[in-house]
PDB file of N, CA and C in Angstrom:
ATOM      1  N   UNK A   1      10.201  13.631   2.328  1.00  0.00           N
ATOM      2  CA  UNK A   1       9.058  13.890   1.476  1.00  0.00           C
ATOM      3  C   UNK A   1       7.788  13.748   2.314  1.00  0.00           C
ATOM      4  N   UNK A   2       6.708  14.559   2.170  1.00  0.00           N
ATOM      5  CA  UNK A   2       5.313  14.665   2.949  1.00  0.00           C
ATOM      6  C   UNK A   2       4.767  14.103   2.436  1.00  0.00           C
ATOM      7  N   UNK A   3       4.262  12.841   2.833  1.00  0.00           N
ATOM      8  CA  UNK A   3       3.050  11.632   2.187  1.00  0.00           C
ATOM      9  C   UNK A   3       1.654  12.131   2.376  1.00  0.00           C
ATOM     10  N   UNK A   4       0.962  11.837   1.553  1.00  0.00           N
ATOM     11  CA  UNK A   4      -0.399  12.560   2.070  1.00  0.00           C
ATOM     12  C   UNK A   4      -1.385  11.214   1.829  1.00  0.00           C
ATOM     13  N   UNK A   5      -2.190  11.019   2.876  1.00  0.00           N
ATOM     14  CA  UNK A   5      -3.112   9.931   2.702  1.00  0.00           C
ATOM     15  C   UNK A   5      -4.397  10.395   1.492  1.00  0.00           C
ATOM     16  N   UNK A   6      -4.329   9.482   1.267  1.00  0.00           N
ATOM     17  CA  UNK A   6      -5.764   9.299   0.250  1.00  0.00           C
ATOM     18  C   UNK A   6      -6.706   8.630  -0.015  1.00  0.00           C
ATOM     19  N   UNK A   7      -8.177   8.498   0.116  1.00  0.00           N
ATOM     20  CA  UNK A   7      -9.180   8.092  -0.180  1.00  0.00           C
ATOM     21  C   UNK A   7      -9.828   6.494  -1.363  1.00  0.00           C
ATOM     22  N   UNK A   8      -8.348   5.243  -0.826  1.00  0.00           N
ATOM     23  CA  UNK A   8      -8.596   4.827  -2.179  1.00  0.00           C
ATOM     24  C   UNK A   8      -8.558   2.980  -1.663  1.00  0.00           C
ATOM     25  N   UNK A   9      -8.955   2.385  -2.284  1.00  0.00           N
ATOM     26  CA  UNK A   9      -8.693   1.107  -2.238  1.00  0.00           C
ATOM     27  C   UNK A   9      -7.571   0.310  -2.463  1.00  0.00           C
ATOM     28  N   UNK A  10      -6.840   1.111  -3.430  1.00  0.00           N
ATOM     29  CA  UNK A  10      -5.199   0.832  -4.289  1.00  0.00           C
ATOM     30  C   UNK A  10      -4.582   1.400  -3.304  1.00  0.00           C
ATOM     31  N   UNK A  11      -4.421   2.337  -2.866  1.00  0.00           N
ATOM     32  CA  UNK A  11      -3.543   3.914  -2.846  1.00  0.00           C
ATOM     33  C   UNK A  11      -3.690   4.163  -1.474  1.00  0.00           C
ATOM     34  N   UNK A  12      -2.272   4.100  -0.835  1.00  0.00           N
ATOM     35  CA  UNK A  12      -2.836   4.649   1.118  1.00  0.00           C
ATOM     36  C   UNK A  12      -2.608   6.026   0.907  1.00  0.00           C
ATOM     37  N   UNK A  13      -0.696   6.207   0.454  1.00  0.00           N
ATOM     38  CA  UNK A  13      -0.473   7.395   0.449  1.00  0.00           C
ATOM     39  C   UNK A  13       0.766   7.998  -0.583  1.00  0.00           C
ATOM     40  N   UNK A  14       0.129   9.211  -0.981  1.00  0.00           N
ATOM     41  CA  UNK A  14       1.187   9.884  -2.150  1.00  0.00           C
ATOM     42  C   UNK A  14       1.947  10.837  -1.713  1.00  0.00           C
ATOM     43  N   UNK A  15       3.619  10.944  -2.324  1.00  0.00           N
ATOM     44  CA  UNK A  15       4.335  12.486  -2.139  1.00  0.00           C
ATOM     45  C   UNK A  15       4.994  12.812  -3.746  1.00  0.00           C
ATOM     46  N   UNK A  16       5.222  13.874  -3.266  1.00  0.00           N
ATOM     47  CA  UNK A  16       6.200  14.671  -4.450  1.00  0.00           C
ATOM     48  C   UNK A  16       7.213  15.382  -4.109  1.00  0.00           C
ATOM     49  N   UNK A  17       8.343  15.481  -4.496  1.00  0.00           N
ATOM     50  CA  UNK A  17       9.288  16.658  -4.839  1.00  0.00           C
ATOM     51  C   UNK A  17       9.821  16.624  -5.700  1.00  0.00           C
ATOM     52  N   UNK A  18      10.608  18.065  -6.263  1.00  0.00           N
ATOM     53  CA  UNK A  18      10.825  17.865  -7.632  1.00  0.00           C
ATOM     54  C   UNK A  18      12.227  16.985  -7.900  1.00  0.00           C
ATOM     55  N   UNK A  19      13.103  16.730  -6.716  1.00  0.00           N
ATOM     56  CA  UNK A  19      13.913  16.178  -6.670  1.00  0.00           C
ATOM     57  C   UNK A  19      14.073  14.529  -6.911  1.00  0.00           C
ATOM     58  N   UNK A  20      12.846  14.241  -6.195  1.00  0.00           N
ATOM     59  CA  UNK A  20      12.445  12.649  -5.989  1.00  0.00           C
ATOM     60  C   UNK A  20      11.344  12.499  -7.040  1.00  0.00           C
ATOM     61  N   UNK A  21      10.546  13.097  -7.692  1.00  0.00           N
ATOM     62  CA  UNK A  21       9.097  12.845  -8.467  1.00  0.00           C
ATOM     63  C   UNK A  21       8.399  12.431  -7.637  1.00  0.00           C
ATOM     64  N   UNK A  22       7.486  11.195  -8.032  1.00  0.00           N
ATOM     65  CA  UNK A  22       6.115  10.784  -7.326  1.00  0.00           C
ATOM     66  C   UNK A  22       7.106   9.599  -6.392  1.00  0.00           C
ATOM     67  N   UNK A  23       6.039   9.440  -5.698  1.00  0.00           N
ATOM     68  CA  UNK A  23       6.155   8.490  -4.298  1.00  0.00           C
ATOM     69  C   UNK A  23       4.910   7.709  -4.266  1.00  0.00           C
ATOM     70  N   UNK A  24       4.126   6.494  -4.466  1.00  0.00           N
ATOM     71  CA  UNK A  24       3.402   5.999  -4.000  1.00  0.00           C
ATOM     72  C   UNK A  24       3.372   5.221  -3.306  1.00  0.00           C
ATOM     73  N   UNK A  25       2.785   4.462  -2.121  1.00  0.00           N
ATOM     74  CA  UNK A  25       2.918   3.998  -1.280  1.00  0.00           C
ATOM     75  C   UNK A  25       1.087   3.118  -1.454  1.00  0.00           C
ATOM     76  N   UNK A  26       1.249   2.047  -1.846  1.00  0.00           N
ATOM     77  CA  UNK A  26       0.134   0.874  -1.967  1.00  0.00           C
ATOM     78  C   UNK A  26      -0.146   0.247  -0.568  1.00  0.00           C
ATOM     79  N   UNK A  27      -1.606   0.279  -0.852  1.00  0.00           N
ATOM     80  CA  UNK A  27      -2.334  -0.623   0.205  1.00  0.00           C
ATOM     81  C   UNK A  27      -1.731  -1.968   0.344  1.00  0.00           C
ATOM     82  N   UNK A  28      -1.529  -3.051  -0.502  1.00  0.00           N
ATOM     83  CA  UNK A  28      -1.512  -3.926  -0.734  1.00  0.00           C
ATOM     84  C   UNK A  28      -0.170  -4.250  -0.934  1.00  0.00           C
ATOM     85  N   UNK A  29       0.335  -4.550   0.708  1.00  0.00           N
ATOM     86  CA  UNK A  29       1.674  -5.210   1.177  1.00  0.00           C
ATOM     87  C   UNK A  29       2.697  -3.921   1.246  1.00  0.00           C
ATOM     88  N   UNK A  30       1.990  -2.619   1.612  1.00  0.00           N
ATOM     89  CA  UNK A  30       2.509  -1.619   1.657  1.00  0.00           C
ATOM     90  C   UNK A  30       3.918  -1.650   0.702  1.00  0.00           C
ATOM     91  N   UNK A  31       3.382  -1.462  -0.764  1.00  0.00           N
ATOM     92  CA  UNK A  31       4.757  -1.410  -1.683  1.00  0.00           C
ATOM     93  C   UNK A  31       5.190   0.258  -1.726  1.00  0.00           C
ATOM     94  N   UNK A  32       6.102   0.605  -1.777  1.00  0.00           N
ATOM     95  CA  UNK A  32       6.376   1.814  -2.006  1.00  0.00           C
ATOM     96  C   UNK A  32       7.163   1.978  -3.604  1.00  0.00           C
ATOM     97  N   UNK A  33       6.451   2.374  -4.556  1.00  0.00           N
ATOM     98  CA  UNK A  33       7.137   2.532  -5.977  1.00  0.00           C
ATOM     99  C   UNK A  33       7.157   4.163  -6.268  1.00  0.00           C
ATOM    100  N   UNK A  34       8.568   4.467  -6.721  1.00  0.00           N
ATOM    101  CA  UNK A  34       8.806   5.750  -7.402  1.00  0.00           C
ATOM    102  C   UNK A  34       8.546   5.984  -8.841  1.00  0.00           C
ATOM    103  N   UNK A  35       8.045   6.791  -9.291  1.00  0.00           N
ATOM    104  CA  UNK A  35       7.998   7.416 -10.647  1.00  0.00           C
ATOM    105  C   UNK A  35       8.503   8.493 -11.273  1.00  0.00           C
ATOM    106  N   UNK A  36       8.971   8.631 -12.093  1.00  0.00           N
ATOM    107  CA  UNK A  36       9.689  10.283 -13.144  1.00  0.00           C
ATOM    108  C   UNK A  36       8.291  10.593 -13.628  1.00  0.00           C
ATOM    109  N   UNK A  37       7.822  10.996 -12.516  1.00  0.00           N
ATOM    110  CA  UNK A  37       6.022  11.996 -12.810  1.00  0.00           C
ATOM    111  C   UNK A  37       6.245  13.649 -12.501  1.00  0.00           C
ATOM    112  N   UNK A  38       5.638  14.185 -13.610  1.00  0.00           N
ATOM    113  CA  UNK A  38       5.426  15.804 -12.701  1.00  0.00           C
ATOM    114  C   UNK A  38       4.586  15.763 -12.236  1.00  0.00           C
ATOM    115  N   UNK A  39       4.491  16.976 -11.170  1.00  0.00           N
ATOM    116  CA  UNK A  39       3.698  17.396 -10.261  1.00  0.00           C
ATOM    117  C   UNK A  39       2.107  17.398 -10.501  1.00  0.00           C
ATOM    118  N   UNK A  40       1.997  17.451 -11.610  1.00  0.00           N
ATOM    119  CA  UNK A  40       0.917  17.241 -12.167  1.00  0.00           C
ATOM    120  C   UNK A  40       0.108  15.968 -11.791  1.00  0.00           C
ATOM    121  N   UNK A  41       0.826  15.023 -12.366  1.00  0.00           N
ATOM    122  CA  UNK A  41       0.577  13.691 -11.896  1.00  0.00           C
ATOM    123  C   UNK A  41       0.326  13.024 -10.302  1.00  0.00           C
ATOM    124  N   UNK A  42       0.985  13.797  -9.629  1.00  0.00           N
ATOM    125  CA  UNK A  42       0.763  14.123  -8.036  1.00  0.00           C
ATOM    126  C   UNK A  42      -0.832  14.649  -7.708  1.00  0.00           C
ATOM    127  N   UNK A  43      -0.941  15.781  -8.155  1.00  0.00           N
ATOM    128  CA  UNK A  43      -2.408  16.629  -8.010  1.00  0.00           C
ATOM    129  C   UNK A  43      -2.845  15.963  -8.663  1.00  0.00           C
ATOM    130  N   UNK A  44      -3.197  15.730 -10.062  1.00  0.00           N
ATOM    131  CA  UNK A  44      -4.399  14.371 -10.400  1.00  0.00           C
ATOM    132  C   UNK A  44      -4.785  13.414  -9.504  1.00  0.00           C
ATOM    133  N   UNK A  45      -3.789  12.783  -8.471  1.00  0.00           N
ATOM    134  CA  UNK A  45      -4.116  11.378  -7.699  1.00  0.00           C
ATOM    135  C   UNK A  45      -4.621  11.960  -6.540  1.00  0.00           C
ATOM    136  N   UNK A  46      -4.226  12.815  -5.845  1.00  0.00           N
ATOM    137  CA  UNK A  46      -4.908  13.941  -4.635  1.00  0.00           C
ATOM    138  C   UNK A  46      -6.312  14.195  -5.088  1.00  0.00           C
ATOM    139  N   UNK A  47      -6.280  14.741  -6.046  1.00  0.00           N
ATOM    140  CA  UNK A  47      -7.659  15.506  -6.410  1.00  0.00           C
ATOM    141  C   UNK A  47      -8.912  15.138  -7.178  1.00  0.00           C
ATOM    142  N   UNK A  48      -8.573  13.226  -7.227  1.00  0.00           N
ATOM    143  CA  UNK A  48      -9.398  12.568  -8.307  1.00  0.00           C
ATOM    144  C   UNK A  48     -10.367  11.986  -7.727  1.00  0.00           C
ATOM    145  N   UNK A  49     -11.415  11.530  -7.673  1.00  0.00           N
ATOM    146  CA  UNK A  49     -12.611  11.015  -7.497  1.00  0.00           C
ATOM    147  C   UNK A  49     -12.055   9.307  -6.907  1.00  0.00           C
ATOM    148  N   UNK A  50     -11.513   8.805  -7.928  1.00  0.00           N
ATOM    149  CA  UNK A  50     -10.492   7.727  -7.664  1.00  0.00           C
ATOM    150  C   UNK A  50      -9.271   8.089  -7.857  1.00  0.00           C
ATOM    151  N   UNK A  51      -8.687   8.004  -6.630  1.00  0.00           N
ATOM    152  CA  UNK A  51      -7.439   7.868  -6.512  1.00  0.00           C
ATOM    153  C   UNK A  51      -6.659   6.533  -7.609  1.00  0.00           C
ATOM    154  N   UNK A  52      -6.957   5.675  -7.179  1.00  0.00           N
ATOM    155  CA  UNK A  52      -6.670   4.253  -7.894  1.00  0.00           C
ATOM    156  C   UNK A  52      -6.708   4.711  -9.842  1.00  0.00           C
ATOM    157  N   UNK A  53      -7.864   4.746  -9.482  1.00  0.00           N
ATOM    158  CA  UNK A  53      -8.316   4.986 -11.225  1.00  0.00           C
ATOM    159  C   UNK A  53      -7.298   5.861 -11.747  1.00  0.00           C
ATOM    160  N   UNK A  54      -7.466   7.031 -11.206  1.00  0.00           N
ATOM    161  CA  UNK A  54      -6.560   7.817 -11.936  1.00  0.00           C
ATOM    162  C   UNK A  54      -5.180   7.809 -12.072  1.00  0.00           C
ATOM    163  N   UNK A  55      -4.266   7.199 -10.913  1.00  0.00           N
ATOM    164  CA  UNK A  55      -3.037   6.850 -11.034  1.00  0.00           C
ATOM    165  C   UNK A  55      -3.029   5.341 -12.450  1.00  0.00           C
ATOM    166  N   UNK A  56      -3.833   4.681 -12.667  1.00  0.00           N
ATOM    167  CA  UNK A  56      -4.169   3.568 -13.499  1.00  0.00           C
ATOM    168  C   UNK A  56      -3.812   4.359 -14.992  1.00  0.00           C
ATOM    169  N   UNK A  57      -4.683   5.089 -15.131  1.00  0.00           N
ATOM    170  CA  UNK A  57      -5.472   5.731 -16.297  1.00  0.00           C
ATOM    171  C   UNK A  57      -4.044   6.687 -16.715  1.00  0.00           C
ATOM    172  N   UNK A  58      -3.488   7.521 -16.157  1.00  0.00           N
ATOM    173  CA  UNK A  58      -2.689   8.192 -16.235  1.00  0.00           C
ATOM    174  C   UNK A  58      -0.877   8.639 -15.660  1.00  0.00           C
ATOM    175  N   UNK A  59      -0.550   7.513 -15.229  1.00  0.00           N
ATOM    176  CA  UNK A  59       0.625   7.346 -14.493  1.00  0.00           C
ATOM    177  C   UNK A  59       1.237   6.493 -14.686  1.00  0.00           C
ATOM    178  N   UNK A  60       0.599   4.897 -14.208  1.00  0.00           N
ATOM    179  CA  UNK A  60       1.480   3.726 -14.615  1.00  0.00           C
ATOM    180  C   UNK A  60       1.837   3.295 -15.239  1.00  0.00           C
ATOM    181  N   UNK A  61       1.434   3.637 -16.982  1.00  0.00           N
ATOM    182  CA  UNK A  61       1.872   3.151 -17.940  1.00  0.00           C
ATOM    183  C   UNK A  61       2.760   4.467 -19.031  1.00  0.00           C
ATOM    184  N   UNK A  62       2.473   5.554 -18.426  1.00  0.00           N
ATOM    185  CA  UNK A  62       2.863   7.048 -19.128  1.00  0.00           C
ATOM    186  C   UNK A  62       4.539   7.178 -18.474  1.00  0.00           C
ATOM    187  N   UNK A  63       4.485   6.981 -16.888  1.00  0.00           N
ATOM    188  CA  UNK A  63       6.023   7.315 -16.357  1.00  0.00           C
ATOM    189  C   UNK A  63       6.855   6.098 -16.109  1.00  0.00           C
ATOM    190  N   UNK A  64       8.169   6.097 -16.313  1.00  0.00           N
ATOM    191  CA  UNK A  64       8.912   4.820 -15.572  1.00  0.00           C
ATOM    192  C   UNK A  64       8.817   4.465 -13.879  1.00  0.00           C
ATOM    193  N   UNK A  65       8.147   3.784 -13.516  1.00  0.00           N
ATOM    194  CA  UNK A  65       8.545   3.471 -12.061  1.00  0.00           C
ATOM    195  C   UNK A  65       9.607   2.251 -11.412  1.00  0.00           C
ATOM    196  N   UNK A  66       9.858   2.164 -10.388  1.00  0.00           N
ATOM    197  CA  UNK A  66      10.657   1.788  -9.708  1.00  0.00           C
ATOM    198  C   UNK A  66      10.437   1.173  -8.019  1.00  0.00           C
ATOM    199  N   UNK A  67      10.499  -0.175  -7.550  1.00  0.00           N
ATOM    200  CA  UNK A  67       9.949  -0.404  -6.465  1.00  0.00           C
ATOM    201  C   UNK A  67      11.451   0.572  -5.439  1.00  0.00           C
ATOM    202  N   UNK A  68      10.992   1.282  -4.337  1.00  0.00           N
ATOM    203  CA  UNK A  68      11.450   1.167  -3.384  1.00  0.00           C
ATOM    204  C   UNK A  68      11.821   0.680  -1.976  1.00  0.00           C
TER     205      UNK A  68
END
């Protein structure tokens, strides 16, 4: 999966496929947690003003995640 860095205080770096869903990868003790997110949810955190915020606002409590 292609991680893509991002702009955030929370958030180093995000991926997607449709196979795996979301991928996040946290600043803080470099956690890596999976989610059953669409792609959608991917481009929101890429393309948001806050990265952080918007994975907050719209991800963590909407999809199941999972530490990896």
């Amino acid at each position: 999966m292609e991680m893509i860095n991002v702009d955030s205080t929370q958030i180093m770096r995000v991926g997607w496929t449709e196979a795996e869903g979301l991928r996040v990868e946290f600043v803080r003790g470099n956690a890596v947690w999976g989610y059953d997110a669409p792609r959608s949810a991917y481009e929101g955190i890429i393309g948001a003003d806050s990265p952080g915020g918007y994975f907050s606002q719209n991800v963590k409590e909407r999809f199941p995640g999972r530490r990896l």
